[in-house]
Each structure stands twice: as C-alpha cells, then as structure tokens.
Protein backbone atom coordinates (compact mmCIF):
# COMPACT_ATOMS: atom_id res chain seq x y z
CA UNK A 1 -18.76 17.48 -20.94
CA UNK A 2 -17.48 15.52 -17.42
CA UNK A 3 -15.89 12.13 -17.75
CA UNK A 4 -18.17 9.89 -16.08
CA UNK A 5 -16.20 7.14 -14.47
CA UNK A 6 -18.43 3.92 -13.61
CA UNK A 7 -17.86 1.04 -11.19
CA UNK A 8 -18.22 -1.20 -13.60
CA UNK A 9 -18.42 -4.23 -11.00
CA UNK A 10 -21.28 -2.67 -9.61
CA UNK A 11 -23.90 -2.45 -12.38
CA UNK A 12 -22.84 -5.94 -13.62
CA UNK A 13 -23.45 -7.25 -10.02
CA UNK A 14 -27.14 -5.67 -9.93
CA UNK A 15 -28.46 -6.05 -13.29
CA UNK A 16 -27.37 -9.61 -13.36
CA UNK A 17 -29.74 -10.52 -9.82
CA UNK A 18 -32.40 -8.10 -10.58
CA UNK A 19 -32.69 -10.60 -13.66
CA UNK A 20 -33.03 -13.45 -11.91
CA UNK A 21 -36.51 -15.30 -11.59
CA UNK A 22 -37.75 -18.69 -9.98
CA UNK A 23 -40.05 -20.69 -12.07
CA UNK A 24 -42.23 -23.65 -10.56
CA UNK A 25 -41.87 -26.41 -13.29
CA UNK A 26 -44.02 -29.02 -11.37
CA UNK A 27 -45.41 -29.76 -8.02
CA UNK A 28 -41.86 -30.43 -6.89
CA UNK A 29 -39.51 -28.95 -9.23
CA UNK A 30 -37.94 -24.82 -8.74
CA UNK A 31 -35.15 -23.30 -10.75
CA UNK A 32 -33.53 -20.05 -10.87
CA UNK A 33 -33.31 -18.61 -14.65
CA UNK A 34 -32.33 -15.48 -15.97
CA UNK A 35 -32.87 -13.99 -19.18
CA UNK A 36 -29.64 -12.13 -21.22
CA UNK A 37 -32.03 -9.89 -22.88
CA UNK A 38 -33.34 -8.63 -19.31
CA UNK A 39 -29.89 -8.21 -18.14
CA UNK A 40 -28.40 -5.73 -21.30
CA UNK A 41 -31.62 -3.99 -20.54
CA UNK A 42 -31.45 -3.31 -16.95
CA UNK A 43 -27.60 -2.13 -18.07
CA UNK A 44 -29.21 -0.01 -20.99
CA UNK A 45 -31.45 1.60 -18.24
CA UNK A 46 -28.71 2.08 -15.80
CA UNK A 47 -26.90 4.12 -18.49
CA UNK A 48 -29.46 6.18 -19.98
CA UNK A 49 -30.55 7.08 -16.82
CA UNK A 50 -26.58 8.46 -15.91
CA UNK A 51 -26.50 9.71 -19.18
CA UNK A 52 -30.01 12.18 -18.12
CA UNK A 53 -28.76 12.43 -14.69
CA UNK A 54 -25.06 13.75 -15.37
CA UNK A 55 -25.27 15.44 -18.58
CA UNK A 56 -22.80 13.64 -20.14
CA UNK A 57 -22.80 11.07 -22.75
CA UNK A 58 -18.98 10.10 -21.99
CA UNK A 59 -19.53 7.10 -19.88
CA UNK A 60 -16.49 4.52 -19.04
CA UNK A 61 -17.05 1.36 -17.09
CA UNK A 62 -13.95 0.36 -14.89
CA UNK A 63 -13.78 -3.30 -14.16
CA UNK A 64 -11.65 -5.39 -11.40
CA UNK A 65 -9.44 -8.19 -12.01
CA UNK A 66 -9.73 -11.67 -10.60
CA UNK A 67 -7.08 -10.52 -8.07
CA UNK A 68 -5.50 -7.20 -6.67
CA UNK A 69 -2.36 -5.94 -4.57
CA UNK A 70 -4.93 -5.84 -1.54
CA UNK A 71 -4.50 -9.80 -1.06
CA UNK A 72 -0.82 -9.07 -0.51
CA UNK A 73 -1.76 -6.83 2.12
CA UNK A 74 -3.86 -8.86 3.51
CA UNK A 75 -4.57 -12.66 2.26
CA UNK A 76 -7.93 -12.97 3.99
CA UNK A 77 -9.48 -9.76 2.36
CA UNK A 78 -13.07 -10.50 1.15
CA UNK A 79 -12.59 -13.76 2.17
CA UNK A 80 -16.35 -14.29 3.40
CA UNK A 81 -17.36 -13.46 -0.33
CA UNK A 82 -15.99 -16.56 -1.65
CA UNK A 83 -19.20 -18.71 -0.08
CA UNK A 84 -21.44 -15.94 -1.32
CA UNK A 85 -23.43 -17.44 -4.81
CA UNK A 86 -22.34 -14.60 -7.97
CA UNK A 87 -25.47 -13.75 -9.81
CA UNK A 88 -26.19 -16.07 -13.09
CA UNK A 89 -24.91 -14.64 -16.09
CA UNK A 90 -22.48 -12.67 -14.22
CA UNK A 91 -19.45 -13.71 -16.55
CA UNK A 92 -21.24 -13.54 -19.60
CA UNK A 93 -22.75 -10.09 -18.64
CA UNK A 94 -19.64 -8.67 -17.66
CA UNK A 95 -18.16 -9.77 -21.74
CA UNK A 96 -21.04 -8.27 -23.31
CA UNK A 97 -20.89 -4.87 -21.10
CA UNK A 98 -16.69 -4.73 -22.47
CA UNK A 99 -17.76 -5.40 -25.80
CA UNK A 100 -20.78 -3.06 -25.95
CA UNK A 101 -19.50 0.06 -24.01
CA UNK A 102 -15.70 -0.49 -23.70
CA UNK A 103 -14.38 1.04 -20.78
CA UNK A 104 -11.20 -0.41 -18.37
CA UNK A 105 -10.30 -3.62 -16.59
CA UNK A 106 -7.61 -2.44 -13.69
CA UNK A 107 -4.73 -4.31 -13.43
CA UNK A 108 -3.24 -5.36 -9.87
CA UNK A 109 -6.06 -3.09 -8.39
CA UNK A 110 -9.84 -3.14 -7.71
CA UNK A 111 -12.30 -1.06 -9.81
CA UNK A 112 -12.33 1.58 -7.17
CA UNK A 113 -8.89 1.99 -7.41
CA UNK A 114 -8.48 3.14 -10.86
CA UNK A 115 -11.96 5.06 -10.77
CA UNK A 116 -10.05 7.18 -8.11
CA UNK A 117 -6.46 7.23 -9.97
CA UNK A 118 -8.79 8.69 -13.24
CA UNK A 119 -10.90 10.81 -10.90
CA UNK A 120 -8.03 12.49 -8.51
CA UNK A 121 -6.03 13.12 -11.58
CA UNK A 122 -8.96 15.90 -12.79
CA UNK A 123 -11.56 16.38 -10.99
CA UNK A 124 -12.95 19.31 -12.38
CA UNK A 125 -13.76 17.33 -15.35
CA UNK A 126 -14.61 13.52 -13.57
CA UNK A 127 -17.30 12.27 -12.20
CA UNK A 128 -17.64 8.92 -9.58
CA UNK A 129 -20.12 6.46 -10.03
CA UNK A 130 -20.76 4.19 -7.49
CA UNK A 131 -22.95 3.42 -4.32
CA UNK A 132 -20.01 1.79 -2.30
CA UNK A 133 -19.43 4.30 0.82
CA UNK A 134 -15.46 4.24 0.19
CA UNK A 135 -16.15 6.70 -2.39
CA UNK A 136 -15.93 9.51 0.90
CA UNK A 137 -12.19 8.50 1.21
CA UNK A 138 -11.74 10.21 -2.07
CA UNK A 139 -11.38 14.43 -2.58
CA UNK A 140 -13.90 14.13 -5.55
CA UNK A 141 -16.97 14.70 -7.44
CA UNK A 142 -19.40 11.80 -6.84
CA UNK A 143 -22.68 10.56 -7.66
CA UNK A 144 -24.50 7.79 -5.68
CA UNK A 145 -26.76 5.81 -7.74
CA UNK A 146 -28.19 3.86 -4.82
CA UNK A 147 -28.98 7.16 -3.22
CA UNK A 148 -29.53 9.65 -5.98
CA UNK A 149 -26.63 11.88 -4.46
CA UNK A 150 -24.06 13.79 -6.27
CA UNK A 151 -21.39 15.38 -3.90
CA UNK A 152 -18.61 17.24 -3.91
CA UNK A 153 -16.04 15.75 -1.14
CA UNK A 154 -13.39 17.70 0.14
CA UNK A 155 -9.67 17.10 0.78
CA UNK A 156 -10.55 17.24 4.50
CA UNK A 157 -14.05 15.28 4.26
CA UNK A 158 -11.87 12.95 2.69
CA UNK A 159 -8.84 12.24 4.70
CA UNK A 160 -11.41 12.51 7.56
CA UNK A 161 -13.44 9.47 6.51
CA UNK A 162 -10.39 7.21 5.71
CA UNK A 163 -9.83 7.48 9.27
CA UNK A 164 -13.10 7.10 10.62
CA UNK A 165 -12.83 4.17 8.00
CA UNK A 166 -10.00 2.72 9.09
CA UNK A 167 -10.99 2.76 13.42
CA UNK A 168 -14.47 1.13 11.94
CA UNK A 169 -13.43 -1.36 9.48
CA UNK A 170 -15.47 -2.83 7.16
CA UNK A 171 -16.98 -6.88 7.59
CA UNK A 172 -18.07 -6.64 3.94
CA UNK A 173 -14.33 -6.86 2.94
CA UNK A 174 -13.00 -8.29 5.42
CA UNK A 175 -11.23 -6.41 8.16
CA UNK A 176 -12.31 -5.60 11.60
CA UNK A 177 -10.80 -2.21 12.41
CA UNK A 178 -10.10 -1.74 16.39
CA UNK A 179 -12.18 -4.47 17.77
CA UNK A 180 -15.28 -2.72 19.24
CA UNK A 181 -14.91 0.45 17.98
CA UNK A 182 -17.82 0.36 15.04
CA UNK A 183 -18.62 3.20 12.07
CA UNK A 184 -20.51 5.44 14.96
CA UNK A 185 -17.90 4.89 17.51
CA UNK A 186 -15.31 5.76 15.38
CA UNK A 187 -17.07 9.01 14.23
CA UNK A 188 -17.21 9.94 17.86
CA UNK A 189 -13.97 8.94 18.90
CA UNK A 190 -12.31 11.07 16.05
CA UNK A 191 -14.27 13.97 16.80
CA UNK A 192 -13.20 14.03 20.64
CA UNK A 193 -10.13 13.31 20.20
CA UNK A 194 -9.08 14.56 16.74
CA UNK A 195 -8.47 13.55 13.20
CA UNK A 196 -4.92 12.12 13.77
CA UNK A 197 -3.15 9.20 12.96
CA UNK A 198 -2.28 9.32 16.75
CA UNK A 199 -6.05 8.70 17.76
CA UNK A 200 -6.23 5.97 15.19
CA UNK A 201 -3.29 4.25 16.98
CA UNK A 202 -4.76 4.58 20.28
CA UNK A 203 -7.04 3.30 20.10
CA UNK A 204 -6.19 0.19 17.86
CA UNK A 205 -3.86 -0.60 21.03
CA UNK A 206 -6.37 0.29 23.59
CA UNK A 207 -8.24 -2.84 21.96
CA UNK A 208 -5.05 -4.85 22.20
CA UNK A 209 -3.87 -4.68 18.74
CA UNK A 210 -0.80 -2.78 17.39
CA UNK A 211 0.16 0.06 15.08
CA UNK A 212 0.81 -2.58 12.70
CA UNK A 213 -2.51 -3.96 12.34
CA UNK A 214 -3.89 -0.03 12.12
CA UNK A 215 -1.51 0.45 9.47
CA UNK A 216 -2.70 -2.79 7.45
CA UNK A 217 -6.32 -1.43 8.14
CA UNK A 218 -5.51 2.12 6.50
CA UNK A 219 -4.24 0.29 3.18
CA UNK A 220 -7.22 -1.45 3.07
CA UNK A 221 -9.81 0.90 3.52
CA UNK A 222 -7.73 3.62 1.25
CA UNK A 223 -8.83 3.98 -2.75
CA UNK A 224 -5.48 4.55 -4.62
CA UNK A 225 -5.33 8.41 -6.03
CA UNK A 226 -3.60 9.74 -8.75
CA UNK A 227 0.06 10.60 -6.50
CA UNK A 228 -0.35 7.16 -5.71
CA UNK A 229 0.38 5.19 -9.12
CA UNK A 230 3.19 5.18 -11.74
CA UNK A 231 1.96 4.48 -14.81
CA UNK A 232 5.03 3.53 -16.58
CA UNK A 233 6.85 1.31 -13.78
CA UNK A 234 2.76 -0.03 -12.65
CA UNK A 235 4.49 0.87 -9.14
CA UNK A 236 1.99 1.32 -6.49
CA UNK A 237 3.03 3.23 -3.11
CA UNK A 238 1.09 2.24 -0.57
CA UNK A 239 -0.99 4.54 1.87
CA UNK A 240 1.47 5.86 4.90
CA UNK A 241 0.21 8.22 7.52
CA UNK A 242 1.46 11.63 7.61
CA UNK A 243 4.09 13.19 10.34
C-alpha cells in the first residue's frame, strides 16, 4: 500500500472557504459565517475521495510552520499574502485536522518541503498530493487533486522545470524571476538554448540582474529532497547549480 503524502496546508485552505456563506440579517446588515461541521466534512470528502482514488488508506497530512528558512533567503517571500484575508476557521480547522488524522508539522521548512524530503526518500512506495505546480520540480509520483492527474515525473522533467521555474518566477510567492521573461518565455528560452544553469544566468543578466539574484531565485523555487536534509543536525543545504 503507497504512502500518501498530503499538503496538508492545502485542504485546510479550501475546505475552510468552500465553507464560508453570507447571510442577509436585515435590509442593511451582511456577515460572513461558516459552519465547523461543513468544514470536517468537506475534509472527510477530500479524504475518502484520495482514499478511492489512490488505493491506499495510509494518508499523512504535512503541515507548514508559521515561518521557514525561505524568509532567510529572501525576507520579502510571500510578502503580498500577508494583506490577503485567511479563510474563517482556518486555525481551528487546521487543530482539529492534527487531532483527527495526525500527520506532520515541518519544522524550519514549508509543507512542500518535507512532502518532497518523505517522497524523494522512496518513491516507489510515496505518493504527492497537492495541486501547487512546484510539485514538477520534484523526480516523483504525484497526484493533482485540482486536476485529477497522477504522474510520474522524471529526474530530467524535474530538474528541467526548476529551471524553467526559476527564469519564470512565481508572483504568488513572491519573486520575479528575470524580469520579462514569464512561464512561456522561459519554456522557450530553455528549449533554444538548453537546460543549463548557463542559460538561466544569461539571461537573468540580459535583464540587468546578476547571477546572484538567479541563484536566490533557484532556492526559492526548489522543494527540498531527501540528499538535501540531515535529520539529526536539522541542517539544510541549500540548492547549488551543478558544474
């Protein structure tokens, strides 16, 4: 039976707004409710229907701390989510989901992170679960819930996209990438020009930025594998391209 490894973050996130509802109390008075019985069952759904769709009834939810070695890196990462309004309930959802069905909160490191130390460490036996496109950065098996796709991503497919990944950036979380550049540019820059580090540098300085700022792009845009973390020490080595 596969290990099915679940971004925890994720089904807290969508179960808590699809629970939300207005109600109209008077001819001037809204509110936004939500209900914690709709919100354990939109959870309860999520995992049944893994449970069907994987085969496997060994499901662990990885969670993220309040704050990861990525801020380090770069202070301003995911700044623009700090204005965004959190779903209600989120907090209390997120309790109930590590009391009900266990699972991991990372420490120093996103959910992704550990999802692809676990995964990378066996992936014969692991599966991904998550709908953020990062996931392709990672030589694993992994299942899409927002898309109904399980795939099998290769070493190469993998590296590739961290690349592509790192040229693009990625607004969501933060950083720009070379400036211009874009997910389909990068794609087609890459494939003209190679799958180097080289091409990566080029063409961050052809936009007037430096190797530096390409490097601090890769680290960013990379989800730690197994190589990547010592356990015992809780020593993470950062991303470095290859010679």
């Amino acid at each position: 039976m596969d290990s099915i490894i679940i971004d925890g973050d994720m089904v807290a996130y969508r179960a808590a707004f699809a629970s939300e509802y207005e109600t109209k109390w008077d001819e001037d008075q809204w509110t936004l409710l939500c209900s914690e019985t709709d919100m354990k069952r939109e959870v309860e759904t999520f995992f049944g229907n893994l449970r069907t769709r994987l085969d496997s009834d060994n499901l662990t939810p990885v969670f993220s701390p309040s704050s990861n070695y990525r801020y380090d890196i770069f202070p301003e990462y995911k700044a623009s989510r700090k204005t965004k309004r959190k779903p209600l309930g989120l907090k209390w959802l997120f309790g109930w989901m590590k009391e009900t069905y266990g699972g991991i909160t990372a420490e120093n490191m996103e959910a992704d992170d550990w999802i692809g130390i676990l995964c990378t460490k066996d992936p014969k036996k692991t599966i991904a679960v998550s709908g953020d496109k990062d996931f392709a950065t990672l030589p694993i098996r992994w299942y899409n819930p927002l898309k109904d796709e399980l795939k099998e991503v290769t070493e190469e497919e993998a590296r590739n996209f961290h690349l592509i990944q790192t040229l693009a950036g990625d607004q969501a979380d933060g950083y720009s990438g070379a400036k211009g550049v874009g997910l389909i540019g990068a794609k087609k820059l890459m494939d003209k020009k190679g799958y180097t580090w080289d091409t990566v540098v080029e063409a961050f300085e052809k936009a007037g930025q430096t190797e530096e700022d390409a490097l601090i792009n890769a680290r960013l845009a990379y989800i730690l594998q197994y190589k990547d973390y010592d356990k015992d020490t809780k020593k993470i080595n950062l991303w470095k391209p290859s010679k």
